[in-house]
PDB file of N, CA and C in Angstrom:
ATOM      1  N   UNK A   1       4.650 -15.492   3.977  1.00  0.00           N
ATOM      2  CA  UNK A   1       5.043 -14.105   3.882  1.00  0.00           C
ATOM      3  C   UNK A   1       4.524 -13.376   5.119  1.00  0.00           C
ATOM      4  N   UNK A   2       5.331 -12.476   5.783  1.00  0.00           N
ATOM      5  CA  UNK A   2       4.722 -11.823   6.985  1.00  0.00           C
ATOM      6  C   UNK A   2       4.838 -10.047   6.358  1.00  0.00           C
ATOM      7  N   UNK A   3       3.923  -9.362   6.541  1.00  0.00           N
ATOM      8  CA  UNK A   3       4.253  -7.801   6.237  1.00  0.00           C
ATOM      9  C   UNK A   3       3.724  -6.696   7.750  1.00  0.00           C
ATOM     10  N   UNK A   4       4.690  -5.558   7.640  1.00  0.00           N
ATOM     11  CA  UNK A   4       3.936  -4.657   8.779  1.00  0.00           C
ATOM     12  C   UNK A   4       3.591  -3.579   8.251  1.00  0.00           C
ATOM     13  N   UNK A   5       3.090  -2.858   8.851  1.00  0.00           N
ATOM     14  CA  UNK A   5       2.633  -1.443   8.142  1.00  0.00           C
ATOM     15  C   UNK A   5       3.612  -0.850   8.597  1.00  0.00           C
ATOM     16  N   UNK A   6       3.872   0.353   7.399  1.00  0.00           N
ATOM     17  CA  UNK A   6       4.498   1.153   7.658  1.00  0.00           C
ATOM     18  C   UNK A   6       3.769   3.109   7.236  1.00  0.00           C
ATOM     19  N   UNK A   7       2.526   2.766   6.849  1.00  0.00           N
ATOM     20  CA  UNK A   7       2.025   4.142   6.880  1.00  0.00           C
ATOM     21  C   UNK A   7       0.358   3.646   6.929  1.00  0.00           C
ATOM     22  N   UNK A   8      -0.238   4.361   7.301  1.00  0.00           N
ATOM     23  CA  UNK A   8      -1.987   4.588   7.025  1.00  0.00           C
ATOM     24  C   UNK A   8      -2.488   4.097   8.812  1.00  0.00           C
ATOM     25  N   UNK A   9      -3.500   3.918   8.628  1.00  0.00           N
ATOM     26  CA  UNK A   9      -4.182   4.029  10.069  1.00  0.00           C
ATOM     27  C   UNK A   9      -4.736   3.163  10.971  1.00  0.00           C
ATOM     28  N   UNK A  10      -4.864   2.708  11.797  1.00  0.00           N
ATOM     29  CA  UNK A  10      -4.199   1.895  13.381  1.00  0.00           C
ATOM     30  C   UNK A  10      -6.078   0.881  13.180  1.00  0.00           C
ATOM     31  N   UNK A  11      -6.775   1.530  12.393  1.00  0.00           N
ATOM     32  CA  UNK A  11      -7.848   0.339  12.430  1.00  0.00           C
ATOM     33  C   UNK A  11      -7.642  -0.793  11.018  1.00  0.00           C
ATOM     34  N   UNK A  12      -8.634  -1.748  11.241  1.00  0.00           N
ATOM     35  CA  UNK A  12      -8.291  -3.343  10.093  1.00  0.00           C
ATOM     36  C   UNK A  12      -9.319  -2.725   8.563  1.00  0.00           C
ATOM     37  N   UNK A  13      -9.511  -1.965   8.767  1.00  0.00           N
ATOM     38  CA  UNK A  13     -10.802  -1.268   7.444  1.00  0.00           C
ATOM     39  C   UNK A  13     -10.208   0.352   6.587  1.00  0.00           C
ATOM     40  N   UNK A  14      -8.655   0.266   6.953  1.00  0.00           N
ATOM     41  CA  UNK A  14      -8.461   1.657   5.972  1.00  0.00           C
ATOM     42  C   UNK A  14      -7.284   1.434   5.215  1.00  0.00           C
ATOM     43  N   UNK A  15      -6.990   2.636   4.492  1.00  0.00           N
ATOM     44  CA  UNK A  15      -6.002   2.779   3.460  1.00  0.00           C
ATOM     45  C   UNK A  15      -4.327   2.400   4.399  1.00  0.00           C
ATOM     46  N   UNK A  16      -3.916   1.503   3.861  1.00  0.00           N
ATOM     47  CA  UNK A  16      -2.193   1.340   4.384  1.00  0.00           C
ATOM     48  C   UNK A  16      -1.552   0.539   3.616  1.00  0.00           C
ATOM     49  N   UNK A  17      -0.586   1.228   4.041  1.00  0.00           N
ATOM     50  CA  UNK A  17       0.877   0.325   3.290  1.00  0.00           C
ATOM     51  C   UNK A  17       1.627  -0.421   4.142  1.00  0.00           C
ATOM     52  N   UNK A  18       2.331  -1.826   3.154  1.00  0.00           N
ATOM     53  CA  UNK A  18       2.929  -2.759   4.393  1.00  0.00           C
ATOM     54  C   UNK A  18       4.236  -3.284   3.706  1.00  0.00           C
ATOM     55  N   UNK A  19       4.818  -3.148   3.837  1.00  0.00           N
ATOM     56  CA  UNK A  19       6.604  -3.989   3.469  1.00  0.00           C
ATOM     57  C   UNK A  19       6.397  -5.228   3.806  1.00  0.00           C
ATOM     58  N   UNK A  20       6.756  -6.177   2.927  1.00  0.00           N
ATOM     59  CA  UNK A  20       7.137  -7.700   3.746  1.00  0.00           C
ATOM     60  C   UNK A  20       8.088  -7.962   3.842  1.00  0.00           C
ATOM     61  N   UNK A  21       8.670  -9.136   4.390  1.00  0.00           N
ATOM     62  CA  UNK A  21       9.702  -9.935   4.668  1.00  0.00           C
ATOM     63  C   UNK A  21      10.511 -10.422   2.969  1.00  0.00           C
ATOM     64  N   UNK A  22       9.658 -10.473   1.785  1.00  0.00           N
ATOM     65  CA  UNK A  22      10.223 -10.808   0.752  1.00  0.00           C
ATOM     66  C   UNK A  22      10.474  -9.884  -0.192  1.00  0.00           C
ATOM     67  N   UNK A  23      10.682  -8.517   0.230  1.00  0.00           N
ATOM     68  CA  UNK A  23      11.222  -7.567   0.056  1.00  0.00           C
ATOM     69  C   UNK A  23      10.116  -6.732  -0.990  1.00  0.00           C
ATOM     70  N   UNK A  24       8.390  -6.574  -0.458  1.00  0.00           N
ATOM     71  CA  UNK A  24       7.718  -6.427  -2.121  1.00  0.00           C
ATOM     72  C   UNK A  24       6.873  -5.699  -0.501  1.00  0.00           C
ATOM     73  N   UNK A  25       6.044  -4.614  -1.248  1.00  0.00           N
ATOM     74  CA  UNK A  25       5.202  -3.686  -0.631  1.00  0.00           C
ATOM     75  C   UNK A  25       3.531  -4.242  -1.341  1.00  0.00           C
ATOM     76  N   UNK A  26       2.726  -3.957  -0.155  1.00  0.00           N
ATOM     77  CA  UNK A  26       1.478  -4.298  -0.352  1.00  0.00           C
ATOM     78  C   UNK A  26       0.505  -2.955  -0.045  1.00  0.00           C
ATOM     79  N   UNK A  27      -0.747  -2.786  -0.371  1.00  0.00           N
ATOM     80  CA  UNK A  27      -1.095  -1.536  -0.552  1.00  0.00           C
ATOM     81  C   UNK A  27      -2.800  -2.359  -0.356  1.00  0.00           C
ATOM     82  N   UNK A  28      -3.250  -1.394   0.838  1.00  0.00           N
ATOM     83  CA  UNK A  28      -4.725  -2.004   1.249  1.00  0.00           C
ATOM     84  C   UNK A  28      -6.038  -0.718   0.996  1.00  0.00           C
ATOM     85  N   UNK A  29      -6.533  -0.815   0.321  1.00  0.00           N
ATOM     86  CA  UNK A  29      -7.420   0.106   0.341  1.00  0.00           C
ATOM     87  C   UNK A  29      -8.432  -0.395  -1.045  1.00  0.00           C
ATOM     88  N   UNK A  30      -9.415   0.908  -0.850  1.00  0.00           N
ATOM     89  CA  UNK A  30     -10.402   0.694  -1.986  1.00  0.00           C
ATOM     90  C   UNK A  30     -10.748   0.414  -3.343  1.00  0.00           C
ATOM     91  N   UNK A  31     -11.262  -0.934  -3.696  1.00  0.00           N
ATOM     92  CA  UNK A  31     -10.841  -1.527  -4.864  1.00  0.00           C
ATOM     93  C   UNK A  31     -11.429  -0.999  -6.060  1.00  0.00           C
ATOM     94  N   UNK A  32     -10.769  -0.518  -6.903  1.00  0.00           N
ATOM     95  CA  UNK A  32     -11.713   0.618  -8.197  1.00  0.00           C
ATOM     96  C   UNK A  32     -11.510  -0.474  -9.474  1.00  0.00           C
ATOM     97  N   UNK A  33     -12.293  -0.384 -10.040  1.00  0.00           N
ATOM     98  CA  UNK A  33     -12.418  -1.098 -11.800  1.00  0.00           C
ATOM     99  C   UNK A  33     -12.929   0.422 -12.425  1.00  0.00           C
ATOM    100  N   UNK A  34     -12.769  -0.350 -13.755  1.00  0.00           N
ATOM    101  CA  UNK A  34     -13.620   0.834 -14.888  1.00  0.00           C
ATOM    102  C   UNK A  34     -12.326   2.103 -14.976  1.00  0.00           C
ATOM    103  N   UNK A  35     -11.578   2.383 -14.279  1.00  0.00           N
ATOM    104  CA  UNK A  35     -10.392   3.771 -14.744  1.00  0.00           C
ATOM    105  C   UNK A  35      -9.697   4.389 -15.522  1.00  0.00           C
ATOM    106  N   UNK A  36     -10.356   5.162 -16.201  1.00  0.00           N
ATOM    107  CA  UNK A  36      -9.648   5.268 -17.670  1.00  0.00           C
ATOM    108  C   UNK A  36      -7.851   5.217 -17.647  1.00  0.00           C
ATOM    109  N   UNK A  37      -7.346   4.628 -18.191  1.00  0.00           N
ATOM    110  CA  UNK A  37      -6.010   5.221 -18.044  1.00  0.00           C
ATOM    111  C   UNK A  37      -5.172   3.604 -17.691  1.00  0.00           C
ATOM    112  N   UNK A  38      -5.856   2.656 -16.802  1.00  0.00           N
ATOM    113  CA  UNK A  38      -5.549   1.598 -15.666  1.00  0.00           C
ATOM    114  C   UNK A  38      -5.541   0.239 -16.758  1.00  0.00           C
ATOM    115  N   UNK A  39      -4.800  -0.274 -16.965  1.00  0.00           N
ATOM    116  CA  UNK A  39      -5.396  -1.624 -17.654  1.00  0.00           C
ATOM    117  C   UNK A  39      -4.428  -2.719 -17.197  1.00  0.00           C
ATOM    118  N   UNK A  40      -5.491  -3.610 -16.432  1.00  0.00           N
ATOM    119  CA  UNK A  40      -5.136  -4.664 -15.220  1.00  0.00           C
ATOM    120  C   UNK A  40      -5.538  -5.702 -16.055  1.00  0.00           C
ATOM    121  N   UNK A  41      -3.829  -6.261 -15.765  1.00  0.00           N
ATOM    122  CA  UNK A  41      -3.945  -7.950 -16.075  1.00  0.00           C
ATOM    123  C   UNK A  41      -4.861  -8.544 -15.147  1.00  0.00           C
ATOM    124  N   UNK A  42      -4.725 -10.559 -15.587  1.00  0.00           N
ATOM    125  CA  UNK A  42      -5.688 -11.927 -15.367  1.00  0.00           C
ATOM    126  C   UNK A  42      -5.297 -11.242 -13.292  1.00  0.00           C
ATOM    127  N   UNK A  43      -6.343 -11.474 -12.907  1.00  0.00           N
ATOM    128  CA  UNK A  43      -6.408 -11.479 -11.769  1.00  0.00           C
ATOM    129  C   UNK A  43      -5.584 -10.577 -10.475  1.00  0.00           C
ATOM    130  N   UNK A  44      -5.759  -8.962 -11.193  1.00  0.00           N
ATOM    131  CA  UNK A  44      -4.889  -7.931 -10.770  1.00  0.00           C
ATOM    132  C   UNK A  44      -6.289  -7.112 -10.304  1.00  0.00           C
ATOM    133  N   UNK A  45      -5.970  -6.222  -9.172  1.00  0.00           N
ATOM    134  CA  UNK A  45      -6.840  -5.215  -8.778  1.00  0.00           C
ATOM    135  C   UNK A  45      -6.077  -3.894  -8.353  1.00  0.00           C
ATOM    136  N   UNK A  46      -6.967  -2.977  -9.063  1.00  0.00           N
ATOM    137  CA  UNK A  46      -6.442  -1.513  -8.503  1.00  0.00           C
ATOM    138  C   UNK A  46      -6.978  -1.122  -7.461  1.00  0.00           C
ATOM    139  N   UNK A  47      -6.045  -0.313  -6.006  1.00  0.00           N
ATOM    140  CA  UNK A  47      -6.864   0.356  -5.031  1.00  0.00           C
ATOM    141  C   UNK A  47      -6.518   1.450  -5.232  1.00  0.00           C
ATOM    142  N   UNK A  48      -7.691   2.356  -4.411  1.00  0.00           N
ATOM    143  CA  UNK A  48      -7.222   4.032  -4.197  1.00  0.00           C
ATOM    144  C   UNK A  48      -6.884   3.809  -2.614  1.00  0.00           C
ATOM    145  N   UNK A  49      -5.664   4.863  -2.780  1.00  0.00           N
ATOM    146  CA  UNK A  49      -5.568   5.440  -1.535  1.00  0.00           C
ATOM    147  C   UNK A  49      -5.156   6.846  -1.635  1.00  0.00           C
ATOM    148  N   UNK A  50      -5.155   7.377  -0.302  1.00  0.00           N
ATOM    149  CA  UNK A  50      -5.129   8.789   0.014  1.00  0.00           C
ATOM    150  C   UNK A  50      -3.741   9.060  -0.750  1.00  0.00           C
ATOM    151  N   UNK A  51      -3.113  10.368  -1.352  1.00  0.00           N
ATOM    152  CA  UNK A  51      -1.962  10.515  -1.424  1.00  0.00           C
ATOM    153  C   UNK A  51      -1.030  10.805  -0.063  1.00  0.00           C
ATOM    154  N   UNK A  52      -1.768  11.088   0.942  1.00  0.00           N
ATOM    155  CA  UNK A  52      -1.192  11.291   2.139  1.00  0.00           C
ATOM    156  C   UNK A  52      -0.248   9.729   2.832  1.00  0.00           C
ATOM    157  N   UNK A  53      -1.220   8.644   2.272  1.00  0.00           N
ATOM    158  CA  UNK A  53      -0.318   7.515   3.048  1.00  0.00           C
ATOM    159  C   UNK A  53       0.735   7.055   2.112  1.00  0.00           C
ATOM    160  N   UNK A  54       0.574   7.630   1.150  1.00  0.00           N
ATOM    161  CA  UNK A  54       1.788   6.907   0.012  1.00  0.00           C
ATOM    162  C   UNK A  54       2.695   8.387   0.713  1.00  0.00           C
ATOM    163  N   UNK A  55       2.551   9.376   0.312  1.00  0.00           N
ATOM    164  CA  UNK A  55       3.782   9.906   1.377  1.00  0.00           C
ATOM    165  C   UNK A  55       3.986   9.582   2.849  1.00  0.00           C
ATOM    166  N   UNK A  56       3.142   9.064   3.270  1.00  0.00           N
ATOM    167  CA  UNK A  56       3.810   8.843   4.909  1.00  0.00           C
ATOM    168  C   UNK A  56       4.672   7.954   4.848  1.00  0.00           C
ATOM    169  N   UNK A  57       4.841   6.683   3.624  1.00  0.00           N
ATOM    170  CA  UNK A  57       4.789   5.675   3.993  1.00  0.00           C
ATOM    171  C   UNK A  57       6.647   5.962   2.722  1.00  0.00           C
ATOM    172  N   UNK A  58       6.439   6.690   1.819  1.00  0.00           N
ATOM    173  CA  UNK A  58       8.129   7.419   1.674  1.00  0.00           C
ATOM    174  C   UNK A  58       8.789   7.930   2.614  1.00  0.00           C
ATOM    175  N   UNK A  59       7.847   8.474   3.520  1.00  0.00           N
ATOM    176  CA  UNK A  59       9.191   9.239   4.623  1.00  0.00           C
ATOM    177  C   UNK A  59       9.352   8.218   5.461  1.00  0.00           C
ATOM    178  N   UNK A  60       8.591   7.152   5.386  1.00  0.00           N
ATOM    179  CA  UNK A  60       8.703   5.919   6.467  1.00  0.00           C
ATOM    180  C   UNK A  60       9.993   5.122   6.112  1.00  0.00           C
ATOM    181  N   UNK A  61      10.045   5.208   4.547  1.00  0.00           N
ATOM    182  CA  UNK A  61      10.811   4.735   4.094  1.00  0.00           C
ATOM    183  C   UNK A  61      12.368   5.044   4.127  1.00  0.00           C
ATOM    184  N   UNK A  62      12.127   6.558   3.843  1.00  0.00           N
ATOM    185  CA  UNK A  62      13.664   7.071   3.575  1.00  0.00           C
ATOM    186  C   UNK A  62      13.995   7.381   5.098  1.00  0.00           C
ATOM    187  N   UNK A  63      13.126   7.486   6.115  1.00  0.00           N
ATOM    188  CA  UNK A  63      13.902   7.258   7.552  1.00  0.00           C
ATOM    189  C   UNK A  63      14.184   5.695   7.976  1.00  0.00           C
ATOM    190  N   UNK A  64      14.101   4.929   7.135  1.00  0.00           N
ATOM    191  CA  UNK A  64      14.921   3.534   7.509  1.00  0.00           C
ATOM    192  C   UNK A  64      13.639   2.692   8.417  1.00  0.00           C
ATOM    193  N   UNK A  65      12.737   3.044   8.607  1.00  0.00           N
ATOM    194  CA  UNK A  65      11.286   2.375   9.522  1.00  0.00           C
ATOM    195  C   UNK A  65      10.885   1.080   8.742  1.00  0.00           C
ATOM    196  N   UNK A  66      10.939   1.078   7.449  1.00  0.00           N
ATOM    197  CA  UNK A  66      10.320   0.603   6.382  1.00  0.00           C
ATOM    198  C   UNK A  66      11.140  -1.105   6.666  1.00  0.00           C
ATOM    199  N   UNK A  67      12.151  -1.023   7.084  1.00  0.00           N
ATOM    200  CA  UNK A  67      12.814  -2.405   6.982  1.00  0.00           C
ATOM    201  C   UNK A  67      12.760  -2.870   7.964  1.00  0.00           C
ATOM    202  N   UNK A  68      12.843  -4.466   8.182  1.00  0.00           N
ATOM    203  CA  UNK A  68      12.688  -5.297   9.179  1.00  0.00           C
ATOM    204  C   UNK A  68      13.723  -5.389  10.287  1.00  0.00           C
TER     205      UNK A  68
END
């Protein structure tokens, strides 16, 4: 699987989003347990990220950036 970013920030240690090649979005950021509300299957993890990169990464989208 290869993915690129398409929103969050230009260093290897922050919040971003990445499209792959097999048509499925990946989401990098800070890993939270314990959330009321969250209930993660066998070997699932929740991250936070900013709401700012999940919108950058819609307008990334709906301007056509998002695809390979």
């Amino acid at each position: 699987m290869k993915a690129h970013k398409i929103a969050g920030c230009n260093k290897a240690d922050c919040p971003t989003i990445y499209i792959t090649d097999v048509g499925t979005a990946l989401a990098q950021g800070t890993p939270v347990d314990d959330v009321d509300g969250v209930a993660l299957g066998p070997g699932e993890i929740a991250v936070q990220l900013p709401l700012q990169v999940l919108k950058d990464a819609v307008a990334a989208l709906e301007e056509g950036r998002g695809a390979e």
